[in-house]
Protein backbone atom coordinates (compact mmCIF):
# COMPACT_ATOMS: atom_id res chain seq x y z
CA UNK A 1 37.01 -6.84 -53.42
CA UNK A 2 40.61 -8.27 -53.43
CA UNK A 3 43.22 -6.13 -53.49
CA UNK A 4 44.93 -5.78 -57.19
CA UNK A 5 48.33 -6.19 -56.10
CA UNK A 6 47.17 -9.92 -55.85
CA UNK A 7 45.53 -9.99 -58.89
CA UNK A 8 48.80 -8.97 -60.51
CA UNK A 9 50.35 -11.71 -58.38
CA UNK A 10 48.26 -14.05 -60.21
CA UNK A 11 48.15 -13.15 -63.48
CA UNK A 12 51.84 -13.27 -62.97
CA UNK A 13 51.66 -17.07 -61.69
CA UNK A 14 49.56 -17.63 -64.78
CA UNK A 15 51.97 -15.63 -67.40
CA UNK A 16 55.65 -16.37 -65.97
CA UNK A 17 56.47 -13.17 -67.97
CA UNK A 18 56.02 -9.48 -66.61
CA UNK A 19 55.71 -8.13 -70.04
CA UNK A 20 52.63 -10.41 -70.93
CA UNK A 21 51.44 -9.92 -67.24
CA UNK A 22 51.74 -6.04 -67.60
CA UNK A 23 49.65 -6.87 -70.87
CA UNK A 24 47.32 -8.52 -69.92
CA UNK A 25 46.42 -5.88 -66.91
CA UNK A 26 46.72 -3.12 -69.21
CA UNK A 27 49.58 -1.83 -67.03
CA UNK A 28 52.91 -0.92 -67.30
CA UNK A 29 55.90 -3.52 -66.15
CA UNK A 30 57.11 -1.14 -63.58
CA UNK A 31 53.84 -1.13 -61.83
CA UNK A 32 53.94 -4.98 -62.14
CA UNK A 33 57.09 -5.26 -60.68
CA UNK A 34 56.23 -2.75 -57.87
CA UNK A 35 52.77 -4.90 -57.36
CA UNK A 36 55.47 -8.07 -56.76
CA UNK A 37 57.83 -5.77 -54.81
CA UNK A 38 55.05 -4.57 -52.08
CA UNK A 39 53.85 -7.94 -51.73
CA UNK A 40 57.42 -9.23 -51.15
CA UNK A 41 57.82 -6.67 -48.53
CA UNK A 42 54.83 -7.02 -46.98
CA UNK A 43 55.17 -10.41 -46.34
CA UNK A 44 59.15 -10.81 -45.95
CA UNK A 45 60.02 -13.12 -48.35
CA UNK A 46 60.95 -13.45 -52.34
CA UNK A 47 57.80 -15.04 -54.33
CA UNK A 48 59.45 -14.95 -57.55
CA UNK A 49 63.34 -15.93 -58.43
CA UNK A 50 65.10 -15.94 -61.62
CA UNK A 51 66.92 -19.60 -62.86
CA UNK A 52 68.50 -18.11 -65.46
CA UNK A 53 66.05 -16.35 -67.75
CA UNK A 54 63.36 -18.54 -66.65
CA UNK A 55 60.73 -16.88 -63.95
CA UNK A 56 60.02 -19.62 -60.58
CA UNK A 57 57.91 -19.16 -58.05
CA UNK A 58 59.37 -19.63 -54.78
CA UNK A 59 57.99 -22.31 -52.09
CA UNK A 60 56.49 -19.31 -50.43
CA UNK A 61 55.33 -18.19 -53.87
CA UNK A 62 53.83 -21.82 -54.56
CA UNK A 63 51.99 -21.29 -51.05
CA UNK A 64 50.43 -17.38 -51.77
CA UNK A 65 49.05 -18.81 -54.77
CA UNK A 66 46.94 -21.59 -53.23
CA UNK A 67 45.80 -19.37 -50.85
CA UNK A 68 45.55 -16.11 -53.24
CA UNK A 69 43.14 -18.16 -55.83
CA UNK A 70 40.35 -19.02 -52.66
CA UNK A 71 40.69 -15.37 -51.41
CA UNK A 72 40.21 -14.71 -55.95
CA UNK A 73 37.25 -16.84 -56.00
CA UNK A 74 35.24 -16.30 -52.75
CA UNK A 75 35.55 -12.19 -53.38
CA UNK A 76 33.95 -12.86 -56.88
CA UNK A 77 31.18 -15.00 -55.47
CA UNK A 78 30.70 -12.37 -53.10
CA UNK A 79 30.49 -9.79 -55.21
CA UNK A 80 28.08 -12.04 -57.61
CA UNK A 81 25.86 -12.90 -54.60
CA UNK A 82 25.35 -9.28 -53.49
CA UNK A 83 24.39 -7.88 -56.67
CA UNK A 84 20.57 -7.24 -57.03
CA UNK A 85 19.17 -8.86 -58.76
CA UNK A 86 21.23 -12.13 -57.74
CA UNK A 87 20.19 -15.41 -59.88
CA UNK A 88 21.72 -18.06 -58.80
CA UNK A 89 24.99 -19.14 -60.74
CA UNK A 90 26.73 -22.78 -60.95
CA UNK A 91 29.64 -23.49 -62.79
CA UNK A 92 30.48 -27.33 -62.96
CA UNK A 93 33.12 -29.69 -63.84
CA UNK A 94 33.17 -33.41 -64.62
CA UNK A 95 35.44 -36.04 -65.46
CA UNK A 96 34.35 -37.65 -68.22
CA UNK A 97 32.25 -40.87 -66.81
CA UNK A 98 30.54 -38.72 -64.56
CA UNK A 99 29.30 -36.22 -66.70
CA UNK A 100 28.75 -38.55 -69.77
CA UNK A 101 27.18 -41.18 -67.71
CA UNK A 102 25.93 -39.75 -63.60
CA UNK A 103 25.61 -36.38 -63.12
CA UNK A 104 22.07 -36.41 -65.67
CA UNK A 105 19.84 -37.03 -63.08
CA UNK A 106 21.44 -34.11 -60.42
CA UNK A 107 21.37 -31.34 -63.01
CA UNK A 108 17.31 -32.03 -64.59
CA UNK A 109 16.85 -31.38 -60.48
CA UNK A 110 18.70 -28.19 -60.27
CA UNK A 111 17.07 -26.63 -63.48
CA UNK A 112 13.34 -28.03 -61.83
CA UNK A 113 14.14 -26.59 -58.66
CA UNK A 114 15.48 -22.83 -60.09
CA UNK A 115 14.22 -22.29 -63.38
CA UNK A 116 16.22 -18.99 -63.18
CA UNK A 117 19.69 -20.18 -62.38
CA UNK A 118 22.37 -19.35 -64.33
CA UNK A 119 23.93 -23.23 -65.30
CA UNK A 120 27.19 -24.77 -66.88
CA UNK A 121 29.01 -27.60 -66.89
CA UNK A 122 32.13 -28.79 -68.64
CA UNK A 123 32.99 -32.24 -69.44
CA UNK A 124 36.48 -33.02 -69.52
CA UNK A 125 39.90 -35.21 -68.00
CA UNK A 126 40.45 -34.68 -64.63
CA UNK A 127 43.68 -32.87 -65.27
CA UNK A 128 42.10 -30.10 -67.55
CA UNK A 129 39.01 -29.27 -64.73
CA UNK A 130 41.77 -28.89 -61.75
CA UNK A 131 43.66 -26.31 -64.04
CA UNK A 132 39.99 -24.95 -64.21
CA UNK A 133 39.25 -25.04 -60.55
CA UNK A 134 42.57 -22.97 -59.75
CA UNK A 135 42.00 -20.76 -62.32
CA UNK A 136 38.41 -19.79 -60.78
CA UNK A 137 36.65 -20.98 -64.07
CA UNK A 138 34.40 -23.63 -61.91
CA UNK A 139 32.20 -23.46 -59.09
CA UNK A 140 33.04 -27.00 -57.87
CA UNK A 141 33.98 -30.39 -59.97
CA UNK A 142 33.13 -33.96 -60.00
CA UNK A 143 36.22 -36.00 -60.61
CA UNK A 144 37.92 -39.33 -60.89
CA UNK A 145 41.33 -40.74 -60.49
CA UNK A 146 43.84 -38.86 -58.26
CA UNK A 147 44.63 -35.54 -56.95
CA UNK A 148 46.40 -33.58 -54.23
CA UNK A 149 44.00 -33.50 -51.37
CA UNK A 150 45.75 -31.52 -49.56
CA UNK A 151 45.14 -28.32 -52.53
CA UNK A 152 41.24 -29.03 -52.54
CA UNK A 153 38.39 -29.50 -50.19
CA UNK A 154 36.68 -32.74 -50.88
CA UNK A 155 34.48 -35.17 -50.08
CA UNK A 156 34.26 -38.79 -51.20
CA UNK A 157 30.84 -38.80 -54.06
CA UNK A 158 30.30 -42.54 -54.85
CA UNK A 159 33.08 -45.80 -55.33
CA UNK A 160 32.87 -47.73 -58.57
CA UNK A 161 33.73 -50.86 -59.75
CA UNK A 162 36.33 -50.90 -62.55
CA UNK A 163 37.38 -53.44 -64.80
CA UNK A 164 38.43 -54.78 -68.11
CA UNK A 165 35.86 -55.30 -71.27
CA UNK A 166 36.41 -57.32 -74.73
CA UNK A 167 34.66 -58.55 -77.22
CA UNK A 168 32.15 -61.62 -75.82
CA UNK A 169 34.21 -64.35 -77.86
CA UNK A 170 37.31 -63.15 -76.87
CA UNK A 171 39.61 -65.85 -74.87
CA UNK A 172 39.68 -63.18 -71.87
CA UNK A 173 35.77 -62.92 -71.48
CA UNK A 174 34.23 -63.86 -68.38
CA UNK A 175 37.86 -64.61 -66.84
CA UNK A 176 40.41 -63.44 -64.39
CA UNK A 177 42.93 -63.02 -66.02
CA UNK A 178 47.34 -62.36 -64.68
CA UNK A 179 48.52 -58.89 -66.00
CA UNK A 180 50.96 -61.02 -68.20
CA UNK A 181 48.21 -62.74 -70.29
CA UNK A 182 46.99 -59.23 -70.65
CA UNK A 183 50.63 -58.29 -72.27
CA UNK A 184 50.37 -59.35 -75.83
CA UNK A 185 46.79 -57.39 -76.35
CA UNK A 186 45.77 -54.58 -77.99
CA UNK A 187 45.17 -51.49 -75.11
CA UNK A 188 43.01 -49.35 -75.87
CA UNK A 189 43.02 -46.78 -73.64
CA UNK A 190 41.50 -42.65 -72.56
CA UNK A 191 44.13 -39.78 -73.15
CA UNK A 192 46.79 -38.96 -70.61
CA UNK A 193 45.19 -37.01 -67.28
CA UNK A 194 41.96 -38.99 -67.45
CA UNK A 195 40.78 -40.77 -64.14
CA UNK A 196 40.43 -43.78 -66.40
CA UNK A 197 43.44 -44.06 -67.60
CA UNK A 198 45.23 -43.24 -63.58
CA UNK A 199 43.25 -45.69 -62.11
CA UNK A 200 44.33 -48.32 -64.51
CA UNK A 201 48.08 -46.95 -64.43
CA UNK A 202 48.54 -47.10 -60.88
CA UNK A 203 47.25 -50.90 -61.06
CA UNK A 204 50.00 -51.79 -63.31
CA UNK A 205 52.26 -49.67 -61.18
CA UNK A 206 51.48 -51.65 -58.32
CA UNK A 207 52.33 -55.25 -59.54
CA UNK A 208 55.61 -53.46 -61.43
CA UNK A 209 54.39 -53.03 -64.76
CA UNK A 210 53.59 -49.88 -66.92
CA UNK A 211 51.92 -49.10 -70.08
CA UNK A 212 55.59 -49.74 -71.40
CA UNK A 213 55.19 -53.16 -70.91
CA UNK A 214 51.99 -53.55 -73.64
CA UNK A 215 53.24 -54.02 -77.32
CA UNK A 216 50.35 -52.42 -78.64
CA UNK A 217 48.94 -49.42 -76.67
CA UNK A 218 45.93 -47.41 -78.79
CA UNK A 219 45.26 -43.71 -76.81
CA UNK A 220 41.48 -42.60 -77.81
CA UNK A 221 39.62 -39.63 -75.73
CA UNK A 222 35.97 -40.98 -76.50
CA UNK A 223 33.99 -43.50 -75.11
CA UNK A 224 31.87 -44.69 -77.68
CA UNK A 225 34.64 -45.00 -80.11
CA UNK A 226 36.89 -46.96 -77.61
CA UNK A 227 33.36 -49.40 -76.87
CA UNK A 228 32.99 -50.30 -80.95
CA UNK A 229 36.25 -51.00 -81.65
CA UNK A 230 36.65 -53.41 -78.36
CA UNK A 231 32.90 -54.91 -79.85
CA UNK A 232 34.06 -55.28 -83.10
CA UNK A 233 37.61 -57.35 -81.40
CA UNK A 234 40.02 -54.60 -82.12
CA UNK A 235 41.09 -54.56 -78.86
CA UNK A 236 40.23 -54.61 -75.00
CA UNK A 237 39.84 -51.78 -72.28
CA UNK A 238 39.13 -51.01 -68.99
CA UNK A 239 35.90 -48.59 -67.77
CA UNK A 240 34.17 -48.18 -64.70
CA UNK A 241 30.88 -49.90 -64.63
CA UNK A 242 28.35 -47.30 -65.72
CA UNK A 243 30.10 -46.60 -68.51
CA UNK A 244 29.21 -49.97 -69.88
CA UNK A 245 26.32 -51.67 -68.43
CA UNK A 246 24.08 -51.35 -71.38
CA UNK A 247 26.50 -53.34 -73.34
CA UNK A 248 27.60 -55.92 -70.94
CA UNK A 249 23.29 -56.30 -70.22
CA UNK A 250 23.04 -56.86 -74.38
CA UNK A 251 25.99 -58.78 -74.37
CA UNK A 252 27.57 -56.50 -76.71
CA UNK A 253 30.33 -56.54 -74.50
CA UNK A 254 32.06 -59.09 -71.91
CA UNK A 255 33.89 -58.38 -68.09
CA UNK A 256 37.04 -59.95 -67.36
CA UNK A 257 39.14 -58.77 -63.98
CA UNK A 258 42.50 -58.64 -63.18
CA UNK A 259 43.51 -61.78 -60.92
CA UNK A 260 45.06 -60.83 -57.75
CA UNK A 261 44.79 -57.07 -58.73
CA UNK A 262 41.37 -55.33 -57.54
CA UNK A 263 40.40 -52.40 -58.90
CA UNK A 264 37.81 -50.29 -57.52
CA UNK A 265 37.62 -46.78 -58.88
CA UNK A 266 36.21 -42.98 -56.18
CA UNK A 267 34.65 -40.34 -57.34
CA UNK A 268 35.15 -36.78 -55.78
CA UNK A 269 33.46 -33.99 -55.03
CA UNK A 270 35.89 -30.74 -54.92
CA UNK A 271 36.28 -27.35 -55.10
CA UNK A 272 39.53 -24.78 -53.61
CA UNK A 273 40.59 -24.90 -50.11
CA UNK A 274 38.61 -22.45 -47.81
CA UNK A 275 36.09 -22.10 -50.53
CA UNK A 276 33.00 -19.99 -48.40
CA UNK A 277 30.23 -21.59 -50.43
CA UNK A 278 31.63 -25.17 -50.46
CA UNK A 279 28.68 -26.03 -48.16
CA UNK A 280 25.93 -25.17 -50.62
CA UNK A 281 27.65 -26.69 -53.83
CA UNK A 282 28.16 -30.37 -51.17
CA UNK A 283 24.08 -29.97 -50.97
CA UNK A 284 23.47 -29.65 -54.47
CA UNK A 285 25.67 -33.24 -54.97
CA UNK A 286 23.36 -35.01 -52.78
């Protein structure tokens, strides 16, 4: 069972407020602040600091919060696993190509092979599932695009190809094309904190460019909507190749590539550092 003192610790990391912490724990603020206090002294050094009015955590704060929300998680999944009975529970997370267009196949085996399991999973942007992850909310999550490592264990799950679409009598079809040709387009492009959008980002980053440089950038968080309007020659936009194979094997849609500027997309499997059941959640992926 983890000690509440570092529950209070994180509901303070979450809040930034003692007031709303002490709130939300149905405690006072002084026994908030003492929580803080005896952690401080225990460990001799300030977590929290005050610029101003505005709450920080220290560096030492930033570090007993990575290792406070594994210590958070593996006591609940402890807890969960020794209660009789104990079905098992998954809680999943997926970037939006995976779990719109991959994971189908993994989770119709899970529910075959325990009919009894407790099962979720939550389809969103990469940024929005690691917020998840650290808050505890998910088990483990599938994601694309780029992350600190060094906060997460994780292991590579499959590379993809990644590349641009258009409309199959559009000039760029079937081409490779210089980012500067690509200029005067219509983008059409995911939200910001999507893998899809990062990976095409930090392509542009890398031969000096960013999105700055389009005249005409379109941001739209669905996939189907993004593929009709590209179809229909309102645009063009980059995907990773199971997103689109049905259309490009119809002819619906049309590849072109980036000259000189390769683009090849990884998919991750991760959950919190010194997660205890990290092991059985890696099985489950294969």
């Amino acid at each position: 069972m983890l000690d509440p003192r570092w529950n209070t610790f994180l509901v303070l990391c979450e809040t930034m407020n003692y007031t709303r912490a002490a709130e939300r724990l149905c405690l006072t603020q002084p026994a908030v602040t003492h929580h803080i206090h005896y952690l401080e002294a225990h460990y001799g050094c300030r977590l929290f600091s005050y610029e101003g009015k505005v709450l920080r955590l220290t560096d030492a704060g930033l570090r007993l919060r990575e290792f406070t929300r594994s210590m958070a998680y593996n006591s609940q999944k402890v807890e969960e696993n020794l209660a009789m009975p104990a079905p098992i529970s998954l809680r999943v997370g997926a970037s939006k190509t995976i779990g719109e267009f991959l994971i189908a196949p993994k989770i119709e085996r899970f529910l075959r092979a325990h009919p009894e399991a407790s099962f979720s999973l939550v389809v969103d942007n990469t940024e929005i599932l690691l917020h998840a992850l650290q808050a505890g909310q998910l088990d483990f999550a599938l994601v694309e695009g780029f992350f600190d490592q060094s906060r997460y264990e994780s292991q590579l799950y499959r590379r993809e190809e990644f590349f641009g679409v258009c409309n199959p009598a559009h000039p760029l079809a079937g081409r490779a094309v210089s980012i500067e040709e690509l200029l005067d387009e219509r983008l059409i492009l995911r939200e910001t904190g999507s893998g899809t959008r990062a990976i095409f980002e930090e392509a542009l980053h890398r031969e000096n460019h960013t999105l700055q440089s389009f005249s005409r950038v379109v941001t739209i968080s669905d996939f189907s909507t993004i593929k009709s309007l590209v179809m229909n020659g309102l645009g063009v936009s980059f995907f990773y190749a199971p997103v689109v194979e049905p259309e490009l094997a119809n002819g619906t849609l049309a590849r072109f590539d980036l000259a000189g500027v390769p683009m090849r997309g990884a998919f991750y499997f991760m959950c919190l550092k010194d997660n205890l059941f990290a092991q059985s959640w890696t099985d489950w992926m294969q």
